[in-house]
PDB file of N, CA and C in Angstrom:
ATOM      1  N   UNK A   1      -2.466  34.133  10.042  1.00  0.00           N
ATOM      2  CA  UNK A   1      -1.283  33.761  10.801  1.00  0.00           C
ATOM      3  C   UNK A   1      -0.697  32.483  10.202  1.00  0.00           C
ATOM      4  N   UNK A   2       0.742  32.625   9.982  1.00  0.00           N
ATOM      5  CA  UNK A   2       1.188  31.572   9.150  1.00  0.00           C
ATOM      6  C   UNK A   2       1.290  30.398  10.487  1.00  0.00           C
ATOM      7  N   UNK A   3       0.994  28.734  10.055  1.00  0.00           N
ATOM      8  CA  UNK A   3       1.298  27.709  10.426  1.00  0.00           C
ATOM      9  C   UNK A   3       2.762  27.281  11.132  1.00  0.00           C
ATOM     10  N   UNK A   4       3.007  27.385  12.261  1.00  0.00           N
ATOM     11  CA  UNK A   4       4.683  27.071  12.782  1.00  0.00           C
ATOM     12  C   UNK A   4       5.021  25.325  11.499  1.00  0.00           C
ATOM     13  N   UNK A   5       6.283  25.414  11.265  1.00  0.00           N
ATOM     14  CA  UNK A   5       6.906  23.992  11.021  1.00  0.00           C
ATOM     15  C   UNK A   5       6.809  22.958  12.157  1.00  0.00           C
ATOM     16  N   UNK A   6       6.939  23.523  13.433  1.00  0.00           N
ATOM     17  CA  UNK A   6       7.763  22.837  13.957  1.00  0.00           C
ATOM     18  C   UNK A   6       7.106  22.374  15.430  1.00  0.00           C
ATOM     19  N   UNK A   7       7.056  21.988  16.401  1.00  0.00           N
ATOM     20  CA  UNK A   7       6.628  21.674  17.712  1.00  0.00           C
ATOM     21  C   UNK A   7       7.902  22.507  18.261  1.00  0.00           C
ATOM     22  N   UNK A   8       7.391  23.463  19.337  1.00  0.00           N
ATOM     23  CA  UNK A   8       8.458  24.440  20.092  1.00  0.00           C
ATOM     24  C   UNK A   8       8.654  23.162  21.185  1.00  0.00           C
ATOM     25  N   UNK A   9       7.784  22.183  21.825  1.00  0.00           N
ATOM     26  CA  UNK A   9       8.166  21.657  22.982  1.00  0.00           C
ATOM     27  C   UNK A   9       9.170  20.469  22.849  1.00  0.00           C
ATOM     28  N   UNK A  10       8.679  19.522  21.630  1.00  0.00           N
ATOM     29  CA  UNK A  10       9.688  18.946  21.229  1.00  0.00           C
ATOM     30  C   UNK A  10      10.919  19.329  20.433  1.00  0.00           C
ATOM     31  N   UNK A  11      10.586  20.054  19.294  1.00  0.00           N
ATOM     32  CA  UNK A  11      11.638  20.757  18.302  1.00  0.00           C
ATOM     33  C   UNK A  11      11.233  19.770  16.854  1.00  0.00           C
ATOM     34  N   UNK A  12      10.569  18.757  16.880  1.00  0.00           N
ATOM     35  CA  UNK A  12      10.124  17.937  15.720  1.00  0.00           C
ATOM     36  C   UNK A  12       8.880  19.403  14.457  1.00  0.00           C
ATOM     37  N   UNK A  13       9.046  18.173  12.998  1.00  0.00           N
ATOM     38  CA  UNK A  13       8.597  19.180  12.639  1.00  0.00           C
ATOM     39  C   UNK A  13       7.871  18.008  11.964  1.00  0.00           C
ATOM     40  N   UNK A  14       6.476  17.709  12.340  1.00  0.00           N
ATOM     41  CA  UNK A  14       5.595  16.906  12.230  1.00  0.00           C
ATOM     42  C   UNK A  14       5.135  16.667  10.672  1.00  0.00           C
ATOM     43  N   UNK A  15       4.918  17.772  10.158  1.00  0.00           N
ATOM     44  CA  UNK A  15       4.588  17.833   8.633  1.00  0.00           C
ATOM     45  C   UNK A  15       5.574  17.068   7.860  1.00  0.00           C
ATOM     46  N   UNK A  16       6.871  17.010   8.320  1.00  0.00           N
ATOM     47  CA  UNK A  16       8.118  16.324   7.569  1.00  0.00           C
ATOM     48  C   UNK A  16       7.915  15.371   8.418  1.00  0.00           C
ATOM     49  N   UNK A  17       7.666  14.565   9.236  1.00  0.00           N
ATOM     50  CA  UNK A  17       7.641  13.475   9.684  1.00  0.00           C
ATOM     51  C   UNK A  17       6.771  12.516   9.083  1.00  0.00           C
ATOM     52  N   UNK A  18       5.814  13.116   8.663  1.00  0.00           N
ATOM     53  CA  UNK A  18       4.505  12.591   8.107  1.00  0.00           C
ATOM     54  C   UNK A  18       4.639  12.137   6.964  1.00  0.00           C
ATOM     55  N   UNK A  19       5.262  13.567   5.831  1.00  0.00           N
ATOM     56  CA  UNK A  19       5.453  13.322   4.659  1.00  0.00           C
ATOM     57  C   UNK A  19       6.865  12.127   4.316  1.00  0.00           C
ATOM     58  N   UNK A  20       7.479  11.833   5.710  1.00  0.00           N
ATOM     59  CA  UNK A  20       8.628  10.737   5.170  1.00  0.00           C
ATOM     60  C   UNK A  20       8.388   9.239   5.393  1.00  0.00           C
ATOM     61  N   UNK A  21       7.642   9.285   6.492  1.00  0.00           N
ATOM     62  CA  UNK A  21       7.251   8.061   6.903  1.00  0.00           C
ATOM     63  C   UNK A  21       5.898   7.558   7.220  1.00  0.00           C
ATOM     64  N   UNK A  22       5.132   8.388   7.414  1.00  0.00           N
ATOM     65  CA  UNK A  22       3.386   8.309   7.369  1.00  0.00           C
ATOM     66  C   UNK A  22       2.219   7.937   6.660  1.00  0.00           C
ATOM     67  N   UNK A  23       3.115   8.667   4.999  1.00  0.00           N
ATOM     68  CA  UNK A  23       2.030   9.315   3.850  1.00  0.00           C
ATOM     69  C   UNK A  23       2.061   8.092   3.002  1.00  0.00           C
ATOM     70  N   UNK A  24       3.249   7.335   2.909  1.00  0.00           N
ATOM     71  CA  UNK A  24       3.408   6.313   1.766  1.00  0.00           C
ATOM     72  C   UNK A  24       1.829   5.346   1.933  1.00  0.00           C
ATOM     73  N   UNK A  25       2.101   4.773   0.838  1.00  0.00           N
ATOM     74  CA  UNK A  25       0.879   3.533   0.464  1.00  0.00           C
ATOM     75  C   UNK A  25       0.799   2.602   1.273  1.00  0.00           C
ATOM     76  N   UNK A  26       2.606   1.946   1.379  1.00  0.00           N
ATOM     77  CA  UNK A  26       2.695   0.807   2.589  1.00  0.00           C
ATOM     78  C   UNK A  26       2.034   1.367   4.192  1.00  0.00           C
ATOM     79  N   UNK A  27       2.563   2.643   3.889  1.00  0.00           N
ATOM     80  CA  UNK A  27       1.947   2.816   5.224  1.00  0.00           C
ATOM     81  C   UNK A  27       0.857   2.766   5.869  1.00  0.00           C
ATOM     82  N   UNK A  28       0.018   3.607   5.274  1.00  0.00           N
ATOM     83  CA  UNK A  28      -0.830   3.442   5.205  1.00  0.00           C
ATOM     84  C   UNK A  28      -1.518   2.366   5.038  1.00  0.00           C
ATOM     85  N   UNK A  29      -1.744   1.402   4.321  1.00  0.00           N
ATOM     86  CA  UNK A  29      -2.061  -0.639   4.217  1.00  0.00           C
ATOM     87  C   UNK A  29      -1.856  -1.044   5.696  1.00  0.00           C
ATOM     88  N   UNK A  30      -0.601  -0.579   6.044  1.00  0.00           N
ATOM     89  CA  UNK A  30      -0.373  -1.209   7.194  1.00  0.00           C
ATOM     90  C   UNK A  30      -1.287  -0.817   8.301  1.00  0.00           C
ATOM     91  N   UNK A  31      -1.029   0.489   8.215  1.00  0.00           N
ATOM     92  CA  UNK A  31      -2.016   1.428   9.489  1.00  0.00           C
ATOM     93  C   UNK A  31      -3.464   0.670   9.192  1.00  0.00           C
ATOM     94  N   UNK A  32      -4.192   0.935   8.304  1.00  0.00           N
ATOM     95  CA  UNK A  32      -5.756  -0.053   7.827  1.00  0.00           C
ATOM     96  C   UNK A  32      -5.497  -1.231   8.732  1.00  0.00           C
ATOM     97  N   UNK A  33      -4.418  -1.837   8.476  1.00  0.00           N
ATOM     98  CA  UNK A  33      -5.202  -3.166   8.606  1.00  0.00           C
ATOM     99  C   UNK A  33      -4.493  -3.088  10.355  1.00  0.00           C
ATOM    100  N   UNK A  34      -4.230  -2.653  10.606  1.00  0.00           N
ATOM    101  CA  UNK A  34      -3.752  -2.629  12.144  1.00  0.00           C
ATOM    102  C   UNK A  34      -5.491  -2.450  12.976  1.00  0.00           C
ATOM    103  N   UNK A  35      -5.876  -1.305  12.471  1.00  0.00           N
ATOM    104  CA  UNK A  35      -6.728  -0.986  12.879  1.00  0.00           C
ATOM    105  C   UNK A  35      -8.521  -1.679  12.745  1.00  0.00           C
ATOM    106  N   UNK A  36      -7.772  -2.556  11.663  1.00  0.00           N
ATOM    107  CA  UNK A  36      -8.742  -4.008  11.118  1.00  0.00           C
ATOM    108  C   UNK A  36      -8.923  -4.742  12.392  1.00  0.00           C
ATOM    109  N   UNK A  37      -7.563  -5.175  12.536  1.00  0.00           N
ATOM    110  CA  UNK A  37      -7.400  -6.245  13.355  1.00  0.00           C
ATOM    111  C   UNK A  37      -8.331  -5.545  15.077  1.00  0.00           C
ATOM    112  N   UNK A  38      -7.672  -4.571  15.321  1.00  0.00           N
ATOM    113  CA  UNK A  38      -8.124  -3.924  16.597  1.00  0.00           C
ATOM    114  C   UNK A  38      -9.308  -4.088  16.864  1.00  0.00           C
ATOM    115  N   UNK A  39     -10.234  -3.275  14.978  1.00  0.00           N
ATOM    116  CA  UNK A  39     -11.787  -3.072  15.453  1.00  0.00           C
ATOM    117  C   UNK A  39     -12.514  -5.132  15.133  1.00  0.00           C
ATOM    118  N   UNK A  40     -11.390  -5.864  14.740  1.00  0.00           N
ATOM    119  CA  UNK A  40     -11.777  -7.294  15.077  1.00  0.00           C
ATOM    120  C   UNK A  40     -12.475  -8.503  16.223  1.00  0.00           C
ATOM    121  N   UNK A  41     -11.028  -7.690  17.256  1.00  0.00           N
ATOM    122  CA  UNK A  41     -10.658  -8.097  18.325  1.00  0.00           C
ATOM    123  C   UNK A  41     -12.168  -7.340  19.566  1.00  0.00           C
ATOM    124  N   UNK A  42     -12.361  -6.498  19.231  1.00  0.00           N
ATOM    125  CA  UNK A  42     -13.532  -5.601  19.600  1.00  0.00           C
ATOM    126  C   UNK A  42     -14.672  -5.933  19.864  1.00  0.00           C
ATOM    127  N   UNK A  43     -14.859  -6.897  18.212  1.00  0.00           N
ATOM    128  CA  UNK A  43     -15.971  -7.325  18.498  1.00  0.00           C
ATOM    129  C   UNK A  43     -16.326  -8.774  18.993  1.00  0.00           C
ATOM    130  N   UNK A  44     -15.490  -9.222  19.326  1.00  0.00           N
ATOM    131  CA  UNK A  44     -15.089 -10.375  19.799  1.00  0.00           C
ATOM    132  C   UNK A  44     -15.107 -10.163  21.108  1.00  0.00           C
ATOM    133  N   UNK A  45     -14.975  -8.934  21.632  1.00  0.00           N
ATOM    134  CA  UNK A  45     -15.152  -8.799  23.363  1.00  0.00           C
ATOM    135  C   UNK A  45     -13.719  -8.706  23.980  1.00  0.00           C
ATOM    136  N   UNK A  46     -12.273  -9.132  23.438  1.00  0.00           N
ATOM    137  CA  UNK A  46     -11.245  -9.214  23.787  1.00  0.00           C
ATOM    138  C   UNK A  46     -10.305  -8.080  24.440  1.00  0.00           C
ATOM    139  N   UNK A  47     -10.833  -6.771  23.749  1.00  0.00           N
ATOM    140  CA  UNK A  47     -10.228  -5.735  23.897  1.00  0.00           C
ATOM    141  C   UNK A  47     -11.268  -4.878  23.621  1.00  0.00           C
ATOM    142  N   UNK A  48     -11.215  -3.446  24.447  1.00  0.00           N
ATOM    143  CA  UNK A  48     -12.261  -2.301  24.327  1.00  0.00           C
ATOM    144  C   UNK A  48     -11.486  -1.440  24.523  1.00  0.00           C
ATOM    145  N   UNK A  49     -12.041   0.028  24.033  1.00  0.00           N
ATOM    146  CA  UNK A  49     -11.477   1.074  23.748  1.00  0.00           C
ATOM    147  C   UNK A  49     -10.786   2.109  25.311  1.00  0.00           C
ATOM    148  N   UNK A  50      -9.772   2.436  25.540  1.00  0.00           N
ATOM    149  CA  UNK A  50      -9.267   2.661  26.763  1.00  0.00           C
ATOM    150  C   UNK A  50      -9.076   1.884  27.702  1.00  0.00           C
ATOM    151  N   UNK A  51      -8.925   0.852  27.469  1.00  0.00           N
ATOM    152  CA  UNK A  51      -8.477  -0.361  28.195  1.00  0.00           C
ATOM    153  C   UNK A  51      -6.949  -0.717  28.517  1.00  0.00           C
ATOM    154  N   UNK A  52      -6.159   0.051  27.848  1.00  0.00           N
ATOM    155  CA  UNK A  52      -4.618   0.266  27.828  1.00  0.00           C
ATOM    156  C   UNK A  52      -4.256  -0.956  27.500  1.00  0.00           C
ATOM    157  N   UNK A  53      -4.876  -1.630  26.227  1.00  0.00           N
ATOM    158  CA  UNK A  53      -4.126  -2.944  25.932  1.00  0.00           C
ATOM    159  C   UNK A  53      -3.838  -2.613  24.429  1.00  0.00           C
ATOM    160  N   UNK A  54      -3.091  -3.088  23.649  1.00  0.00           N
ATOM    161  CA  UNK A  54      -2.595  -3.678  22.519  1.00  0.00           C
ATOM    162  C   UNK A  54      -2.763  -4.432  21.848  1.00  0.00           C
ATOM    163  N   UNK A  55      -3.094  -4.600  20.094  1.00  0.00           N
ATOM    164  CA  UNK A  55      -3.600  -5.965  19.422  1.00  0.00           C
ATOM    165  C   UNK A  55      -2.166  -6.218  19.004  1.00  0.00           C
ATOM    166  N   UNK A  56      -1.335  -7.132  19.398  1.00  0.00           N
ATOM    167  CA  UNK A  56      -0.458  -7.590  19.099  1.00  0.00           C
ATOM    168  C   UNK A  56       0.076  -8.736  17.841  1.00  0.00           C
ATOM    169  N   UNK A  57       0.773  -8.390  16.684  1.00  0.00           N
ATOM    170  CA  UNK A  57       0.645  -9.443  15.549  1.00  0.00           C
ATOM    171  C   UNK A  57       1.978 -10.304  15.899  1.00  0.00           C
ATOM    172  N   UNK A  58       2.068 -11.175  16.486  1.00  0.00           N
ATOM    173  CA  UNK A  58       3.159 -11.966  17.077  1.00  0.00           C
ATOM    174  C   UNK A  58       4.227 -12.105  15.846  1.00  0.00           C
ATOM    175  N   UNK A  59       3.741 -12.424  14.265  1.00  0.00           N
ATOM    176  CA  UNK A  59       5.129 -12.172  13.402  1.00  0.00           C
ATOM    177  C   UNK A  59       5.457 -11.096  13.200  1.00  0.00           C
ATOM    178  N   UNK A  60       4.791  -9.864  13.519  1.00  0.00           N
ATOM    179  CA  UNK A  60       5.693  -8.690  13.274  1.00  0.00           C
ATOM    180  C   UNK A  60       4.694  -8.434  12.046  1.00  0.00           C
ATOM    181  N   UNK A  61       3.863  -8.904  11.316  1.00  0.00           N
ATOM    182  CA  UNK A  61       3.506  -8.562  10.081  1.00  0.00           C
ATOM    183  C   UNK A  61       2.087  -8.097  10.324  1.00  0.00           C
ATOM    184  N   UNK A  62       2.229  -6.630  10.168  1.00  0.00           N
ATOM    185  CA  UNK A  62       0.585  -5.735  10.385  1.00  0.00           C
ATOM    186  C   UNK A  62      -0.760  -6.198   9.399  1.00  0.00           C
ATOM    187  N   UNK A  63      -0.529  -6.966   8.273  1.00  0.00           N
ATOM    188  CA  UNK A  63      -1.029  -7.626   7.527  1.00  0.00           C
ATOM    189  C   UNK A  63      -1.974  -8.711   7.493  1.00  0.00           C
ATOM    190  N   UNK A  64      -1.059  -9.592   8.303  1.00  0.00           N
ATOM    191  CA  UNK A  64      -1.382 -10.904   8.604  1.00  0.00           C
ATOM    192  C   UNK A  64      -2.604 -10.613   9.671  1.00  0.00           C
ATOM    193  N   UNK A  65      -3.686 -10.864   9.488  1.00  0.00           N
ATOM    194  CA  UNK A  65      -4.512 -10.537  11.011  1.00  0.00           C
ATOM    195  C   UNK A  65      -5.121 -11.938  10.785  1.00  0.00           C
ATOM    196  N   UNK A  66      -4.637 -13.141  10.784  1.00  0.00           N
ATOM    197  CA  UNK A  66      -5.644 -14.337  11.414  1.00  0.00           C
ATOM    198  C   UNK A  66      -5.385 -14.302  12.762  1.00  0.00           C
ATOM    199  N   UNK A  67      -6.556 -14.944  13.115  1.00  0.00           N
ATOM    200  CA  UNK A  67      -6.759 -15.317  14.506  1.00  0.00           C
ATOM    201  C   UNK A  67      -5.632 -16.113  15.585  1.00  0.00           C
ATOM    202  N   UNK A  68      -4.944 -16.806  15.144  1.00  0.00           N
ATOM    203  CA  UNK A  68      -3.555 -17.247  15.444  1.00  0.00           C
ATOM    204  C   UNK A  68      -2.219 -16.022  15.746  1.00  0.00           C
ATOM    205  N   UNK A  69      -2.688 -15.255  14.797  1.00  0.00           N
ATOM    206  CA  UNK A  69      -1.201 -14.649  14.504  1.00  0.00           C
ATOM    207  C   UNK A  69      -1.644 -13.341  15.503  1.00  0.00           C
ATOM    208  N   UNK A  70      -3.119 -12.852  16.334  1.00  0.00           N
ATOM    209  CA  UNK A  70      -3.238 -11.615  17.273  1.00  0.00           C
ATOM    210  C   UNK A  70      -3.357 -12.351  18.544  1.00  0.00           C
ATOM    211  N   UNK A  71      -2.876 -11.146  19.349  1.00  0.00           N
ATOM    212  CA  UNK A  71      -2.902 -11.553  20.939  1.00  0.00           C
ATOM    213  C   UNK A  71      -3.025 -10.123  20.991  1.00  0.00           C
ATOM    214  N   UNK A  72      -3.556 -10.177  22.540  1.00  0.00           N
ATOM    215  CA  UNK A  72      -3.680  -9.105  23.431  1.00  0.00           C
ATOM    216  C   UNK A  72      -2.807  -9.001  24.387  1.00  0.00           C
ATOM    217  N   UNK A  73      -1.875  -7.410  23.926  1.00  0.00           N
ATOM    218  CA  UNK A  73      -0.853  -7.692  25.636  1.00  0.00           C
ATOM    219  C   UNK A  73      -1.172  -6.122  25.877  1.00  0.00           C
ATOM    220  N   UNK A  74       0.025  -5.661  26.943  1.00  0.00           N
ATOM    221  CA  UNK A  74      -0.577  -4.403  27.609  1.00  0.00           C
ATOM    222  C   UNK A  74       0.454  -3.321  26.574  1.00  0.00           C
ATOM    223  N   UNK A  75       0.035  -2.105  26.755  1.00  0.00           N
ATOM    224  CA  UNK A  75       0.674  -1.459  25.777  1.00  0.00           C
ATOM    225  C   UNK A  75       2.189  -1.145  25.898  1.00  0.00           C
ATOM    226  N   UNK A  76       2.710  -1.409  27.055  1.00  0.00           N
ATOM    227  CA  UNK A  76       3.919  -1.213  27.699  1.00  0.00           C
ATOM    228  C   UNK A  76       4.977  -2.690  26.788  1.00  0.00           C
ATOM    229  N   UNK A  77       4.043  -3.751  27.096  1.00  0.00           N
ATOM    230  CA  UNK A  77       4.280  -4.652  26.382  1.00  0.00           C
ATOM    231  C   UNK A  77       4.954  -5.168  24.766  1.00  0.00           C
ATOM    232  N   UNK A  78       3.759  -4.427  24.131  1.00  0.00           N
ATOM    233  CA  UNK A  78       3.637  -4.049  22.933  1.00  0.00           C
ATOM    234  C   UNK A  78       4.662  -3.462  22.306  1.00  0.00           C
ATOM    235  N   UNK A  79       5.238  -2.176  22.923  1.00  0.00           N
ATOM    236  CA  UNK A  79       5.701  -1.154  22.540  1.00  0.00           C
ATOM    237  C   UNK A  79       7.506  -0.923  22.826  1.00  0.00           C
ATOM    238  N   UNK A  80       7.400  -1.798  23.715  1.00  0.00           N
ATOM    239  CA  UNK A  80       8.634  -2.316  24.324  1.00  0.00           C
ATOM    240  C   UNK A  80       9.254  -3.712  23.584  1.00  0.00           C
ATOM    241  N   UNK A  81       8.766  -4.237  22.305  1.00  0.00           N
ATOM    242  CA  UNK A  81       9.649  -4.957  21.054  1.00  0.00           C
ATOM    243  C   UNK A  81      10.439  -4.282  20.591  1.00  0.00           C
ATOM    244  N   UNK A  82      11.548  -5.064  19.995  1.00  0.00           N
ATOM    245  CA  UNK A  82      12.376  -4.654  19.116  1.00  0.00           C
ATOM    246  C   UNK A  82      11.607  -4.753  17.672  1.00  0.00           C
ATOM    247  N   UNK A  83      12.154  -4.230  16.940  1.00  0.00           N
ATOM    248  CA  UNK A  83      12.213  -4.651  15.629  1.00  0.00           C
ATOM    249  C   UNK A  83      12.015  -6.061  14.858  1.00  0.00           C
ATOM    250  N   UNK A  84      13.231  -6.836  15.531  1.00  0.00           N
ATOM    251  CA  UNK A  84      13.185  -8.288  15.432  1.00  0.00           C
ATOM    252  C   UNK A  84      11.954  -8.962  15.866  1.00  0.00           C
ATOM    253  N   UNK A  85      10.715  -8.427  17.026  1.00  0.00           N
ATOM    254  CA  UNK A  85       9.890  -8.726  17.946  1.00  0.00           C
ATOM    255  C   UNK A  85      10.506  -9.314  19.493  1.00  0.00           C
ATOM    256  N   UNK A  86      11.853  -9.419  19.665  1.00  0.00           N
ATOM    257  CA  UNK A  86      12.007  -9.906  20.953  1.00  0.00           C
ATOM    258  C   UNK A  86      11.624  -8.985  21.396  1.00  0.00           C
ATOM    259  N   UNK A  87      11.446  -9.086  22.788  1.00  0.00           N
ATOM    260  CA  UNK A  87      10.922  -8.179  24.137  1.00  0.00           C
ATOM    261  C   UNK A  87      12.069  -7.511  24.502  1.00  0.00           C
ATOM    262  N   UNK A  88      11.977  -6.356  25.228  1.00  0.00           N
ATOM    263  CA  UNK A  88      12.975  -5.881  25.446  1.00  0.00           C
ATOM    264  C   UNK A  88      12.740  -6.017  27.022  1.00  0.00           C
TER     265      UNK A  88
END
């Protein structure tokens, strides 16, 4: 049975989503070290897994993970920046 393109519930077609914005190198770097910082914060006691919080990089830069530059907010929080990082 051939593979659908596409999500019938949304109409997205995930495989092209992936391959445009997912797959790259940067992206990936970024995703790593996001997830650096997270399993950081972890062990530090700050944040645990299903806790509905967020490792937050206050410049915007997924990179940067010193201790200065993460906070913990709620995911509503988080997710609700602009681009710029103001809050919305």
């Amino acid at each position: 049975m051939a593979r659908k393109p596409y999500n019938k519930s949304t109409g997205r077609d995930y495989d092209s989503d992936y391959a445009k914005f997912q797959s790259s190198e940067k992206a990936k770097k970024d995703r790593a070290s996001r997830n650096k910082a997270r399993r950081q914060l972890e062990k530090e006691g700050r944040v645990k897994k299903g806790d509905g919080k967020d490792v937050s990089h206050k410049n915007g830069n997924p990179r940067q993970n010193s201790k200065s530059n993460l906070e913990v907010v709620s995911k509503s929080k988080n997710r609700g920046k602009t681009r710029n990082g103001k809050r919305v």
